[in-house]
C-alpha atoms as a PDB file:
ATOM      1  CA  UNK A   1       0.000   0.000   0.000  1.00  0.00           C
ATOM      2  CA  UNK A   2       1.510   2.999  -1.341  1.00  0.00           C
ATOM      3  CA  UNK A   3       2.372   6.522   1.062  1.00  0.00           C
ATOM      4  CA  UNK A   4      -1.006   7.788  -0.915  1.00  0.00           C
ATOM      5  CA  UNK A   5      -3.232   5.211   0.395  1.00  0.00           C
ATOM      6  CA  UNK A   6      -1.964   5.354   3.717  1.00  0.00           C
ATOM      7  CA  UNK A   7      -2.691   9.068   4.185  1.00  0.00           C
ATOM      8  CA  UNK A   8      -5.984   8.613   2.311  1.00  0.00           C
ATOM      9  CA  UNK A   9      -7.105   5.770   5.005  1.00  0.00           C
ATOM     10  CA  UNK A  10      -7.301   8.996   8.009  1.00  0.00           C
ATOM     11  CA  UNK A  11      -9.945  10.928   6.373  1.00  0.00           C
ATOM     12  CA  UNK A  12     -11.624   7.772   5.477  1.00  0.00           C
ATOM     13  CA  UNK A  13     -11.056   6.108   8.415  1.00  0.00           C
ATOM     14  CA  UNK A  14     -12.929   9.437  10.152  1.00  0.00           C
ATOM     15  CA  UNK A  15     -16.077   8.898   8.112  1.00  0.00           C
ATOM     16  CA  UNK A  16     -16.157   5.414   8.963  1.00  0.00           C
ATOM     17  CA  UNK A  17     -15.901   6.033  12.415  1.00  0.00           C
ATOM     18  CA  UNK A  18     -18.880   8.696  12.717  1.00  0.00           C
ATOM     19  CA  UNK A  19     -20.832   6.395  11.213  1.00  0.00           C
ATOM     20  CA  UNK A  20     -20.476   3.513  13.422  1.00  0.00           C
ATOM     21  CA  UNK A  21     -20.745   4.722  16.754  1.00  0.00           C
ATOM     22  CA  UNK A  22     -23.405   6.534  15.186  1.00  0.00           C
ATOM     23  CA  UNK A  23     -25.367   3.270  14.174  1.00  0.00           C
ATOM     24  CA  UNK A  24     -24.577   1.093  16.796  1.00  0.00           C
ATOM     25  CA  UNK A  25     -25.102   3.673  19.461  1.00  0.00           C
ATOM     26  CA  UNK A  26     -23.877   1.050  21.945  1.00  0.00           C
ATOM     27  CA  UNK A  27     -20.473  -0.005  23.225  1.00  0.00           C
ATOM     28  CA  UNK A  28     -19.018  -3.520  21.758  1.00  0.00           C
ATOM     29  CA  UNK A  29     -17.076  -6.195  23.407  1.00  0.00           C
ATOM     30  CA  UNK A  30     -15.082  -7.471  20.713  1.00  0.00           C
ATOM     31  CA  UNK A  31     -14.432  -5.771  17.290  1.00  0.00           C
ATOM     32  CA  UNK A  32     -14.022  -9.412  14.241  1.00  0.00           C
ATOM     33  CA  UNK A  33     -12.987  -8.409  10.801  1.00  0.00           C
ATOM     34  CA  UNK A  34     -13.228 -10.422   7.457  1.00  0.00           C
ATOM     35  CA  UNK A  35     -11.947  -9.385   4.215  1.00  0.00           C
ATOM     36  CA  UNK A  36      -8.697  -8.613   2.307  1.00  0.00           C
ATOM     37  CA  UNK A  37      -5.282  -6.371   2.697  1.00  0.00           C
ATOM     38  CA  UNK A  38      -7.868  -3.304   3.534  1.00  0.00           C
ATOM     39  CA  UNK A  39      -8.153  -4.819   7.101  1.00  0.00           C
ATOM     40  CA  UNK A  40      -5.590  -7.608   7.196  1.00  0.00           C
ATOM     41  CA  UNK A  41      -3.717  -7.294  10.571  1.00  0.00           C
ATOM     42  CA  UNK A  42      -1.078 -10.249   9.657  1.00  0.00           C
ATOM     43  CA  UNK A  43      -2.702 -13.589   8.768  1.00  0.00           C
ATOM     44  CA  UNK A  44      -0.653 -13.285   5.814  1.00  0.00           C
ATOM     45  CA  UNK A  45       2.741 -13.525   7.694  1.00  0.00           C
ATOM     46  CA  UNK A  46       1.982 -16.956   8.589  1.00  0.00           C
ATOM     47  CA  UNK A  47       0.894 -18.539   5.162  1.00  0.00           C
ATOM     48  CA  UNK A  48       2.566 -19.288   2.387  1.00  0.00           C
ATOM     49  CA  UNK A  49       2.173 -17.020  -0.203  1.00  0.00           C
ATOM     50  CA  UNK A  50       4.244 -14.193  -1.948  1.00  0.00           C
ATOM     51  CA  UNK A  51       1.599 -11.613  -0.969  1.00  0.00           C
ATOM     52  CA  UNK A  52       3.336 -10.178   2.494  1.00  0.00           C
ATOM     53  CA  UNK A  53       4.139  -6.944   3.488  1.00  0.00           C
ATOM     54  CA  UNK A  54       6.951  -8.385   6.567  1.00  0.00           C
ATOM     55  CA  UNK A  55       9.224  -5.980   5.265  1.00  0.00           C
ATOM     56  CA  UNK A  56      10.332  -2.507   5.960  1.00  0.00           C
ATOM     57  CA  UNK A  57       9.196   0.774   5.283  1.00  0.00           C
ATOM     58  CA  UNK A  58       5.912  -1.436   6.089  1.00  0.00           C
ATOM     59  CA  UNK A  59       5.240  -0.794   9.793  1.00  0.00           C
ATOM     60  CA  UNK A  60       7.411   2.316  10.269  1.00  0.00           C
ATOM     61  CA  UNK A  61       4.771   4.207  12.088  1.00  0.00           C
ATOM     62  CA  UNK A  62       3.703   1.422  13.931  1.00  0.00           C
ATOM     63  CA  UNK A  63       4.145   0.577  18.070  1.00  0.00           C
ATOM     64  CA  UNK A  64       7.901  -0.897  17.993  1.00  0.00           C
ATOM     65  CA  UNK A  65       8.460   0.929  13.786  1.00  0.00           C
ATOM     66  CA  UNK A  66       8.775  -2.824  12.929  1.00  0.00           C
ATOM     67  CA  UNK A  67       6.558  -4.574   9.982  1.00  0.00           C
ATOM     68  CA  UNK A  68       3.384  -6.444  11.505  1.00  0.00           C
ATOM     69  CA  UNK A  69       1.679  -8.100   8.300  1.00  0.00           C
ATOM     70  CA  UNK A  70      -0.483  -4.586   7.863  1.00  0.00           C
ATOM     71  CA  UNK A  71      -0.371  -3.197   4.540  1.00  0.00           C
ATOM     72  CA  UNK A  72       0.460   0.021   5.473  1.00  0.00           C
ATOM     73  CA  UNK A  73       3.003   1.941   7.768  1.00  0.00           C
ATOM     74  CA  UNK A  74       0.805   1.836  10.651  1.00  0.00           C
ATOM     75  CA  UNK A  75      -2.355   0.684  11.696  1.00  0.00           C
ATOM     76  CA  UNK A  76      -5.387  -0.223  10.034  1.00  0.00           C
ATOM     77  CA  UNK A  77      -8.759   0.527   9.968  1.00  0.00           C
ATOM     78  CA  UNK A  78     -10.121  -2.216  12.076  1.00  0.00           C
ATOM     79  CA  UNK A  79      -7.303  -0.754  14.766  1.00  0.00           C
ATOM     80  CA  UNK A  80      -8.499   2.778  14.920  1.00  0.00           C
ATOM     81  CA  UNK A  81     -12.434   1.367  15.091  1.00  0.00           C
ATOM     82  CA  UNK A  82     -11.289  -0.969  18.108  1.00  0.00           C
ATOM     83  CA  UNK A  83      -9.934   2.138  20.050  1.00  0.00           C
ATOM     84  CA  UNK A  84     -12.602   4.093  18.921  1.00  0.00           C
ATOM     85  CA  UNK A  85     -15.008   1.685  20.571  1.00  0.00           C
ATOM     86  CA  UNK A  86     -12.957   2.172  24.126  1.00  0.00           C
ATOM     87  CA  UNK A  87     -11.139  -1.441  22.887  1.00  0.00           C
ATOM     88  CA  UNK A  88      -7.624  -1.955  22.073  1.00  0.00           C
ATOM     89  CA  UNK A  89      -5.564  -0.020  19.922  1.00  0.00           C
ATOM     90  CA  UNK A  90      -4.374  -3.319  17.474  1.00  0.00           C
ATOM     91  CA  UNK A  91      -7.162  -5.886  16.489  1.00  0.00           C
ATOM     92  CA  UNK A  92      -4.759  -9.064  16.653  1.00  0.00           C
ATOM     93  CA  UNK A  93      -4.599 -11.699  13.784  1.00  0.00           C
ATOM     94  CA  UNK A  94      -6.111 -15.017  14.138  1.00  0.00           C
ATOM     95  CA  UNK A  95      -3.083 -17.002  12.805  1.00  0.00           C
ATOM     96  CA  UNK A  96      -0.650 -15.054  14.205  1.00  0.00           C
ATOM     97  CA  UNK A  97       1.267 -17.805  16.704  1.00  0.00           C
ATOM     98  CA  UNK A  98       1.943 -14.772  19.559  1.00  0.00           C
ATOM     99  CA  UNK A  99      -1.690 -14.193  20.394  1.00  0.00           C
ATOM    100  CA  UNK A 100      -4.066 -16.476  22.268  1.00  0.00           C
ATOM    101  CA  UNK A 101      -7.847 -16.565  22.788  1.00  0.00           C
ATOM    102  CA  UNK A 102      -7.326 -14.253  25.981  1.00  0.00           C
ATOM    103  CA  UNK A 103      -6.133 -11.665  23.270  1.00  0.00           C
ATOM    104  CA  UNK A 104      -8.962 -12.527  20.609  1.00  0.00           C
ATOM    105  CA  UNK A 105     -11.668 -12.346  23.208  1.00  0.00           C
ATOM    106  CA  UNK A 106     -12.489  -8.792  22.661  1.00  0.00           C
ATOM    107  CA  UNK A 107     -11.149  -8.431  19.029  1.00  0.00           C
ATOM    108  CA  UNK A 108     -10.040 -10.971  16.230  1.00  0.00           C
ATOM    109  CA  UNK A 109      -8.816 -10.549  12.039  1.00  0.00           C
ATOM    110  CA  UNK A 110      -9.753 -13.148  10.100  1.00  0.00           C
ATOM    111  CA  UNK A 111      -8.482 -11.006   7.176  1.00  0.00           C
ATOM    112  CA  UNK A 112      -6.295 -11.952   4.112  1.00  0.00           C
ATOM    113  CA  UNK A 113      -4.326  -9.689   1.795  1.00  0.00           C
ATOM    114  CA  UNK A 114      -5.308 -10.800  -1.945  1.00  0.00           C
ATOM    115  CA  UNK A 115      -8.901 -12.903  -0.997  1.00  0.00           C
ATOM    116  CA  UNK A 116     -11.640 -11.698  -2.265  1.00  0.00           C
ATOM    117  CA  UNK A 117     -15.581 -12.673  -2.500  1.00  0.00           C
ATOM    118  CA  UNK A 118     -14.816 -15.486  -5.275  1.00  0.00           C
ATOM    119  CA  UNK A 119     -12.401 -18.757  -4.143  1.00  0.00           C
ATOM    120  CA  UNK A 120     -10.778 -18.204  -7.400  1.00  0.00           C
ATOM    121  CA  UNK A 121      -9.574 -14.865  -6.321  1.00  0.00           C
ATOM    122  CA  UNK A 122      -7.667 -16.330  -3.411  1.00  0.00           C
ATOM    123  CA  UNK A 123      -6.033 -18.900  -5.917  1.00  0.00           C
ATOM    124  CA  UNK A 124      -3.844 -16.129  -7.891  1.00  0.00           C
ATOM    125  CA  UNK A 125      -1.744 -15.793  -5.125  1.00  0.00           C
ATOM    126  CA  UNK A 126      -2.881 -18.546  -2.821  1.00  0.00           C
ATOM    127  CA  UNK A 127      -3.976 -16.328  -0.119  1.00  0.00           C
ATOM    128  CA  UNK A 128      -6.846 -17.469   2.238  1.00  0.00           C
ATOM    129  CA  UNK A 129      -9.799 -18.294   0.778  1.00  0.00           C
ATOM    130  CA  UNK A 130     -13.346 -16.306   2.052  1.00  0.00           C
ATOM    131  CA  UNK A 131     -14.731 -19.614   3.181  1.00  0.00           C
ATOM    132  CA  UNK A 132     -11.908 -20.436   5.274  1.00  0.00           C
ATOM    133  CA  UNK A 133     -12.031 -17.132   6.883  1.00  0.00           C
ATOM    134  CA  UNK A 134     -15.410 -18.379   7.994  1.00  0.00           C
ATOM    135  CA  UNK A 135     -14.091 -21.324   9.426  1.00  0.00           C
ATOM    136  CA  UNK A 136     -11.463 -19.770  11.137  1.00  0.00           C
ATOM    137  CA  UNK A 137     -14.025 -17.839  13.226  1.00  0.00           C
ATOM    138  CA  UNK A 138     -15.940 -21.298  13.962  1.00  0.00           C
ATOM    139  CA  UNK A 139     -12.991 -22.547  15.592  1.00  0.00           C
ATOM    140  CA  UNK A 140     -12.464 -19.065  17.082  1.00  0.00           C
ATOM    141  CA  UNK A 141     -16.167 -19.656  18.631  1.00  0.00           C
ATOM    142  CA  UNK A 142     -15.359 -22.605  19.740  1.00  0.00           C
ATOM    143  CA  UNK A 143     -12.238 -21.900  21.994  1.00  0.00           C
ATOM    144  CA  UNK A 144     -13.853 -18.680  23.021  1.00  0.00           C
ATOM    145  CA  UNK A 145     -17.025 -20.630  24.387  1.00  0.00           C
ATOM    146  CA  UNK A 146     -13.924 -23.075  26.282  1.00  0.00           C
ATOM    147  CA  UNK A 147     -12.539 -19.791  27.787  1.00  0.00           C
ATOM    148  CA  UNK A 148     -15.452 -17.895  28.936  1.00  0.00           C
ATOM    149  CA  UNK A 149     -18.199 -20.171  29.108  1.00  0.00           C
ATOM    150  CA  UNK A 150     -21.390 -20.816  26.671  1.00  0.00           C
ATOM    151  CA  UNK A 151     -23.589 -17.970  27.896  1.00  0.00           C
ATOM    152  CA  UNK A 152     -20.791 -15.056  27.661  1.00  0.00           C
ATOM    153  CA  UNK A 153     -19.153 -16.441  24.472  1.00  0.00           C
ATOM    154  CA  UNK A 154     -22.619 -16.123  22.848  1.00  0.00           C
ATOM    155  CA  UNK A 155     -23.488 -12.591  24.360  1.00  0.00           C
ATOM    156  CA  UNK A 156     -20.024 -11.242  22.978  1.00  0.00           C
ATOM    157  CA  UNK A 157     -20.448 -12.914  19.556  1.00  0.00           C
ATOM    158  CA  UNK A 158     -24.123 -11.185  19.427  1.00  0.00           C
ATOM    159  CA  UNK A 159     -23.236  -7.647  20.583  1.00  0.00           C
ATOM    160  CA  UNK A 160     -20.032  -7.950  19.091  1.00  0.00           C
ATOM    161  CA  UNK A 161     -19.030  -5.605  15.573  1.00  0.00           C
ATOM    162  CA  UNK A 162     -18.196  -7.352  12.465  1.00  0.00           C
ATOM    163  CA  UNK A 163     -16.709  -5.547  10.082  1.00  0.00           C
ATOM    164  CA  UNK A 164     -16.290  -6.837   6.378  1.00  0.00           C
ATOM    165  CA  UNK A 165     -14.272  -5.073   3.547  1.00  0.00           C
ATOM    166  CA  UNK A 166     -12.693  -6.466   0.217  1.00  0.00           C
ATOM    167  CA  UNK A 167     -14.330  -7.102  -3.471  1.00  0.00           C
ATOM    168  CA  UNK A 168     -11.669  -5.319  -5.048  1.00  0.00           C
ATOM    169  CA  UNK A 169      -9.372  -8.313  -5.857  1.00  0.00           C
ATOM    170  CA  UNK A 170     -12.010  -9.919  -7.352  1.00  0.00           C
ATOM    171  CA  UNK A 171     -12.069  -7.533 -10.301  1.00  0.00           C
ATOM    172  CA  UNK A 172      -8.827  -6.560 -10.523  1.00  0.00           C
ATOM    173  CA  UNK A 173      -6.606  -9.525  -9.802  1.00  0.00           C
ATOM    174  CA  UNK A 174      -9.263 -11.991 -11.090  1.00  0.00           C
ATOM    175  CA  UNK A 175     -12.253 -11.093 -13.615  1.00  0.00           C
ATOM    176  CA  UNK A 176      -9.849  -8.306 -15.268  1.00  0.00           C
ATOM    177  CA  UNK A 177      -6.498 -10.020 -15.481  1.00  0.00           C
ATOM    178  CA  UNK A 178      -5.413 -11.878 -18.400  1.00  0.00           C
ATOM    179  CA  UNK A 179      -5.456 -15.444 -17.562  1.00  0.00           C
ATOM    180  CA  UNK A 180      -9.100 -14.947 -15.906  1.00  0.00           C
ATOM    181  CA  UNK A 181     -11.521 -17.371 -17.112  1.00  0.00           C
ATOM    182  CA  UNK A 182     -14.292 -15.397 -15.635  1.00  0.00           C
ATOM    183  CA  UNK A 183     -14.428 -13.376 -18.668  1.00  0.00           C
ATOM    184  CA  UNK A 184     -15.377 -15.963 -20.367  1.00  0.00           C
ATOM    185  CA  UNK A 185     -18.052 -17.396 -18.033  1.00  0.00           C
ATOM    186  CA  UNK A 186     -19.509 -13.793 -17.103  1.00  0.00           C
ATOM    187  CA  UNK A 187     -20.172 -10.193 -18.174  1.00  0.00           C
ATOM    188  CA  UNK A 188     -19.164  -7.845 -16.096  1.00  0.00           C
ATOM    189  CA  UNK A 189     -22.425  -7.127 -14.511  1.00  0.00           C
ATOM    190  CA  UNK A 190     -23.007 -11.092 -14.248  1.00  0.00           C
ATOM    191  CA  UNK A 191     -19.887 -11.330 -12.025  1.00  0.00           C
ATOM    192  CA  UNK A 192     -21.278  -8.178  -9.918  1.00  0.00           C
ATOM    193  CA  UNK A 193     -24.167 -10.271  -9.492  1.00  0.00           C
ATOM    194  CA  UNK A 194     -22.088 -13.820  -8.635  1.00  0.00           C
ATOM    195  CA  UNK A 195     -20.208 -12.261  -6.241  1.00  0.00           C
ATOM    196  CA  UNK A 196     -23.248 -10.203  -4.318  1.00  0.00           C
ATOM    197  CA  UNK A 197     -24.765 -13.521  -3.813  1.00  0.00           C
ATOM    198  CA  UNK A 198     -21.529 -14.683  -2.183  1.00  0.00           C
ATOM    199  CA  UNK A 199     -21.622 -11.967   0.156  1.00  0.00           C
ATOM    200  CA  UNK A 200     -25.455 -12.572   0.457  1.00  0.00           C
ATOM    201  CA  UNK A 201     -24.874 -16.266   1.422  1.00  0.00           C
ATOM    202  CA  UNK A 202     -21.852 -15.605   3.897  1.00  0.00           C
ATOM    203  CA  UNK A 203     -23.630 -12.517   5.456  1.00  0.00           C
ATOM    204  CA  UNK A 204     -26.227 -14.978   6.130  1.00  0.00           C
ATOM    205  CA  UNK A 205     -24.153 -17.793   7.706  1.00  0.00           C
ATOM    206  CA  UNK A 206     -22.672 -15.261  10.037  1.00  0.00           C
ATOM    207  CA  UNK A 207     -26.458 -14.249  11.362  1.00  0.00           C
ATOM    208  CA  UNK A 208     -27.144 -18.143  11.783  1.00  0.00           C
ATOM    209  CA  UNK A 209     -23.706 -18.389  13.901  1.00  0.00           C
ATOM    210  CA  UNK A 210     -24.897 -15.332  15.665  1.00  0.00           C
ATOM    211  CA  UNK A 211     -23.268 -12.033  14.372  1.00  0.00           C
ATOM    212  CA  UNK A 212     -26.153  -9.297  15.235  1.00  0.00           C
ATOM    213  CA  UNK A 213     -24.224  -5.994  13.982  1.00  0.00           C
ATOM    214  CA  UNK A 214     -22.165  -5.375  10.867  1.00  0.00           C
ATOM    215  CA  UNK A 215     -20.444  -2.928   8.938  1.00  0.00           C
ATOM    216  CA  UNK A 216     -20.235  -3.915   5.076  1.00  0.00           C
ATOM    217  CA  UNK A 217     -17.640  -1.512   3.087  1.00  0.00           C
ATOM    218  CA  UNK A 218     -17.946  -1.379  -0.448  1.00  0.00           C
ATOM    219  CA  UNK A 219     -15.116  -0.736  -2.969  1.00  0.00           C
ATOM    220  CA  UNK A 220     -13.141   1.736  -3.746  1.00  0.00           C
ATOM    221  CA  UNK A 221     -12.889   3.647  -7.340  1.00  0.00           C
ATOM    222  CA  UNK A 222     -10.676   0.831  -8.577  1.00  0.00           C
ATOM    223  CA  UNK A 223      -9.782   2.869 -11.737  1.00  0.00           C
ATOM    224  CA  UNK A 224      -8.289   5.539  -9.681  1.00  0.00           C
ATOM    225  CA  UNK A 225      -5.980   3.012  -7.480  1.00  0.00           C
ATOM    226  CA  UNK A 226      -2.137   4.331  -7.786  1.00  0.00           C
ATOM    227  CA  UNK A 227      -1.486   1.008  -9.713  1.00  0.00           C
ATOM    228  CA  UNK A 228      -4.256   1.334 -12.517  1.00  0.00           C
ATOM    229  CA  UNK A 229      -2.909   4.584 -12.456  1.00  0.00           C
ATOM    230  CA  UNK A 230       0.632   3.725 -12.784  1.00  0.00           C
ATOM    231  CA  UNK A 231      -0.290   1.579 -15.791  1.00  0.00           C
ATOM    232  CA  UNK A 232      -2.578   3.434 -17.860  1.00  0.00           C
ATOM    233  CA  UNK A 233       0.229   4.301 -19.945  1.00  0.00           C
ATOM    234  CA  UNK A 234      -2.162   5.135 -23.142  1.00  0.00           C
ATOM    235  CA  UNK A 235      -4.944   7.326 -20.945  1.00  0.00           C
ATOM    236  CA  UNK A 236      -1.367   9.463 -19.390  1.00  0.00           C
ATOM    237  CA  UNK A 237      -1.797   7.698 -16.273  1.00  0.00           C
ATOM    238  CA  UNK A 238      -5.458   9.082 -15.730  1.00  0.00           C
ATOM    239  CA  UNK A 239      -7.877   6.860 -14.077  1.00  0.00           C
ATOM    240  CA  UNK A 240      -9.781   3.984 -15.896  1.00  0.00           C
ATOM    241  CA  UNK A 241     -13.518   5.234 -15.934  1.00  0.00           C
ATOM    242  CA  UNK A 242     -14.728   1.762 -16.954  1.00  0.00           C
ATOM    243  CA  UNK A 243     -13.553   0.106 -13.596  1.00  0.00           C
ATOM    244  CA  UNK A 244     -14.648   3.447 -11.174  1.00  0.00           C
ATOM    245  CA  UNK A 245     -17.844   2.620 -13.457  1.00  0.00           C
ATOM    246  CA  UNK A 246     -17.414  -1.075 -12.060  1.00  0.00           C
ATOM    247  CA  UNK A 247     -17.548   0.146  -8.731  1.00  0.00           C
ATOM    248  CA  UNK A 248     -20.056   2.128  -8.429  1.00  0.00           C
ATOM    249  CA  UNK A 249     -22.220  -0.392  -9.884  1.00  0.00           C
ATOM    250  CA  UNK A 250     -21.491  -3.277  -7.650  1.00  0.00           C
ATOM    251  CA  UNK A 251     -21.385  -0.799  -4.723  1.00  0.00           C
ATOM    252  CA  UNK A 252     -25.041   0.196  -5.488  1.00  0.00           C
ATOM    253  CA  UNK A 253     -25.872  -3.916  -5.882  1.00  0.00           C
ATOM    254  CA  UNK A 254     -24.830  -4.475  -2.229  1.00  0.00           C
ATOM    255  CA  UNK A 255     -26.409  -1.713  -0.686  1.00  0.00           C
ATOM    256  CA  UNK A 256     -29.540  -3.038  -1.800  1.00  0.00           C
ATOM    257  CA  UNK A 257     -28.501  -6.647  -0.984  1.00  0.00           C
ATOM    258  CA  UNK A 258     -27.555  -5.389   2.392  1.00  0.00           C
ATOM    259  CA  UNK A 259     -30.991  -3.294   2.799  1.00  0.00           C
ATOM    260  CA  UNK A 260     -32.712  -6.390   1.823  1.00  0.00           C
ATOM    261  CA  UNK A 261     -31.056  -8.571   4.537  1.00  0.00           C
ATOM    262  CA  UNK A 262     -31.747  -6.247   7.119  1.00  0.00           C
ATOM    263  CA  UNK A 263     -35.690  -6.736   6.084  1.00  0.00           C
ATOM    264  CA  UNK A 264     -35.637 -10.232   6.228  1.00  0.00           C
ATOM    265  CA  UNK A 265     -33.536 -11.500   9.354  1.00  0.00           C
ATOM    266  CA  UNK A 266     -34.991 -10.242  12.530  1.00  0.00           C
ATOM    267  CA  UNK A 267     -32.272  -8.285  15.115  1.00  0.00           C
ATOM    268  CA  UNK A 268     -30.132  -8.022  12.247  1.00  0.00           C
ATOM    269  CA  UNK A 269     -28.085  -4.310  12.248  1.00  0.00           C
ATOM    270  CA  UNK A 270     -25.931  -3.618   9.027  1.00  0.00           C
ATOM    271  CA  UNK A 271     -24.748  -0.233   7.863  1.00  0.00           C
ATOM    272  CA  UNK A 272     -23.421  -0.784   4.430  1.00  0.00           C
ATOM    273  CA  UNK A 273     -20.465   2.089   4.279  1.00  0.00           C
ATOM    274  CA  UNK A 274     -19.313   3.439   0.708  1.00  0.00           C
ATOM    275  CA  UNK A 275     -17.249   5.987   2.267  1.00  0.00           C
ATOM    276  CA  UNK A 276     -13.816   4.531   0.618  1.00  0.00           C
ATOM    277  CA  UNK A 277     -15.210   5.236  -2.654  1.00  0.00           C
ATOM    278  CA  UNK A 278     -16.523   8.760  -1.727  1.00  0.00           C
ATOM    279  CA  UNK A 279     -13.796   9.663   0.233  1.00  0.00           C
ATOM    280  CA  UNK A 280     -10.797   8.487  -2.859  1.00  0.00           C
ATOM    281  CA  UNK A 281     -13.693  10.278  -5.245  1.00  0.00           C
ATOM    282  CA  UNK A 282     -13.114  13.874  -3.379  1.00  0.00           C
ATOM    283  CA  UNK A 283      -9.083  13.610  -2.618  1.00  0.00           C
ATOM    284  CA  UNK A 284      -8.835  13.073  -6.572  1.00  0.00           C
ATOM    285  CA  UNK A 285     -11.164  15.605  -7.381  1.00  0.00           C
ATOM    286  CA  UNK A 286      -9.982  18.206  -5.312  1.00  0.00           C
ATOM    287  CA  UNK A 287      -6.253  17.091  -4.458  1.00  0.00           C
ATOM    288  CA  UNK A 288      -4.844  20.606  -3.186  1.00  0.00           C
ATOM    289  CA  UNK A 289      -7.310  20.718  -0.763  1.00  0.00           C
ATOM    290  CA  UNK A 290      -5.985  17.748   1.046  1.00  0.00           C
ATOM    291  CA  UNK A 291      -2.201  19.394   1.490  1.00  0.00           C
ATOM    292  CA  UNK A 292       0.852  19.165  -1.406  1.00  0.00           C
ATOM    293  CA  UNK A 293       1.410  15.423  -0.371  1.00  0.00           C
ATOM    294  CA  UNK A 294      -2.064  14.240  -1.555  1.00  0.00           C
ATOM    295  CA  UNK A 295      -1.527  16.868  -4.562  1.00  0.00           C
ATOM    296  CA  UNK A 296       2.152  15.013  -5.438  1.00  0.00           C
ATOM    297  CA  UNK A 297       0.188  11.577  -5.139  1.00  0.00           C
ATOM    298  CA  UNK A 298      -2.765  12.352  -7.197  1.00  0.00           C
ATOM    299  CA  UNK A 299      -1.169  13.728 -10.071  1.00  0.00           C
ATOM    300  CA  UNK A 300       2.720  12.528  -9.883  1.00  0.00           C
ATOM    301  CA  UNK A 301       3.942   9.162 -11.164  1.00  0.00           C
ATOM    302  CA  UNK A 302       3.527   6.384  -8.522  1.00  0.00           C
END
């Protein structure tokens, strides 16, 4: 994750913030996260796969300045919503050997750089698949009912926050890379579809295990990422308006999926946050505004 993104993730990471303390209106015990690099707190480290980020400048800004598995120089957003919510200030990794369940009890990242919605997303770099994510937390249940008893496990995993983010690798390192055979099986709008139904049926799963409150974050404009950037060599490095096109789209398909769900399972509180997209949308449209190093990012080389 480039300098760019990093600084970017502050103001976003503010609008994401308002609006779930906002929603819940509650404190939470425990903060669990699913998704991709966005919100990956390490899992990575302990996998194999060439998608890691153990490495310096990675981490620089971070408790210790050493490299933690976060693809940034600091924390992530699951971090700052954990402190936010009067929590700790690092949501721990699941797979990460040096934490135990007494560290997971009130906060847990099932995350994985590179996954995505699709199980064939997860295979271009063998990263962790969604679906094992998922059954990572039903072990996770399991040794948290062992440590604090049925009755409390199950009150924290109801009042607890979930937060989900990725999709993007699922368009960019799958549907729209060249040795995709998705192309070939879907339109564009057909994947959109495929994978809002993935995030339909897992959404679902984690109601029926007992999640009560989540936070769904859509994409941002992918066409506007510092790589598509770096590598529209024929559009001078502007971004790709077919793929912010892309996003917008399937953002506006799982706000409704989301809206739906909250209709039809009872108890069921999900905010469905777009604020990465609006938040990249205004730094690129009004750069200056946001101080000369988001004005070198935006329009400089990457």
């Amino acid at each position: 994750m480039g300098y760019m993104n990093v600084l970017s993730l502050f103001f976003i990471q503010t609008v994401l913030l308002a609006v779930l303390v906002a929603e819940t209106k509650a404190k939470v015990p425990a903060i669990i996260v699913f998704g991709d690099s966005s919100v990956d707190t390490g899992n990575n480290n302990v996998i194999s796969t060439l998608l890691k980020s153990n490495f310096k400048p990675y981490g620089r800004d971070f408790e210790g300045g050493l490299p933690t598995g976060r693809f940034c120089n600091g924390r992530v957003p699951p971090d700052f919503i954990s402190e936010a919510f009067g929590l700790k200030p690092s949501v721990p990794a699941y797979l990460d050997p040096q934490y135990s369940i007494s560290d997971f009890a009130t906060g847990v990242c099932f995350a994985s750089a590179g996954t995505g919605y699709d199980n064939a997303t997860s295979d271009v770099l063998n990263v962790i698949p969604f679906w094992k994510e998922l059954e990572h937390y039903k072990d996770y249940q399991k040794k948290l009912r062992a440590f604090v008893g049925h009755r409390k496990a199950t009150a924290i995993l109801r009042e607890s926050l979930y937060l989900m983010s990725l999709g993007t690798n699922d368009f960019l390192e799958n549907y729209y890379s060249f040795t995709s055979r998705r192309r070939s099986q879907f339109t564009v709008r057909q994947y959109q579809d495929f994978l809002v139904g993935l995030a339909r049926d897992f959404i679902t799963e984690l109601y029926r295990l007992g999640a009560r409150k989540l936070s769904l974050n859509g994409v941002p404009p992918m066409g506007c990422l510092p790589l598509e950037r770096a590598t529209n060599i024929m559009g001078q490095h502007e971004c790709l308006q077919e793929y912010n096109d892309v996003s917008m789209e399937f953002n506006g398909k799982l706000e409704s999926m989301a809206s739906q769900l909250k209709r039809e399972l009872p108890g069921f509180k999900m905010v469905f946050t777009s604020t990465t997209y609006d938040a990249f949308s205004q730094i690129i449209r009004n750069p200056a505004e946001y101080g000369k190093l988001f004005h070198s990012a935006f329009t400089n080389s990457f």
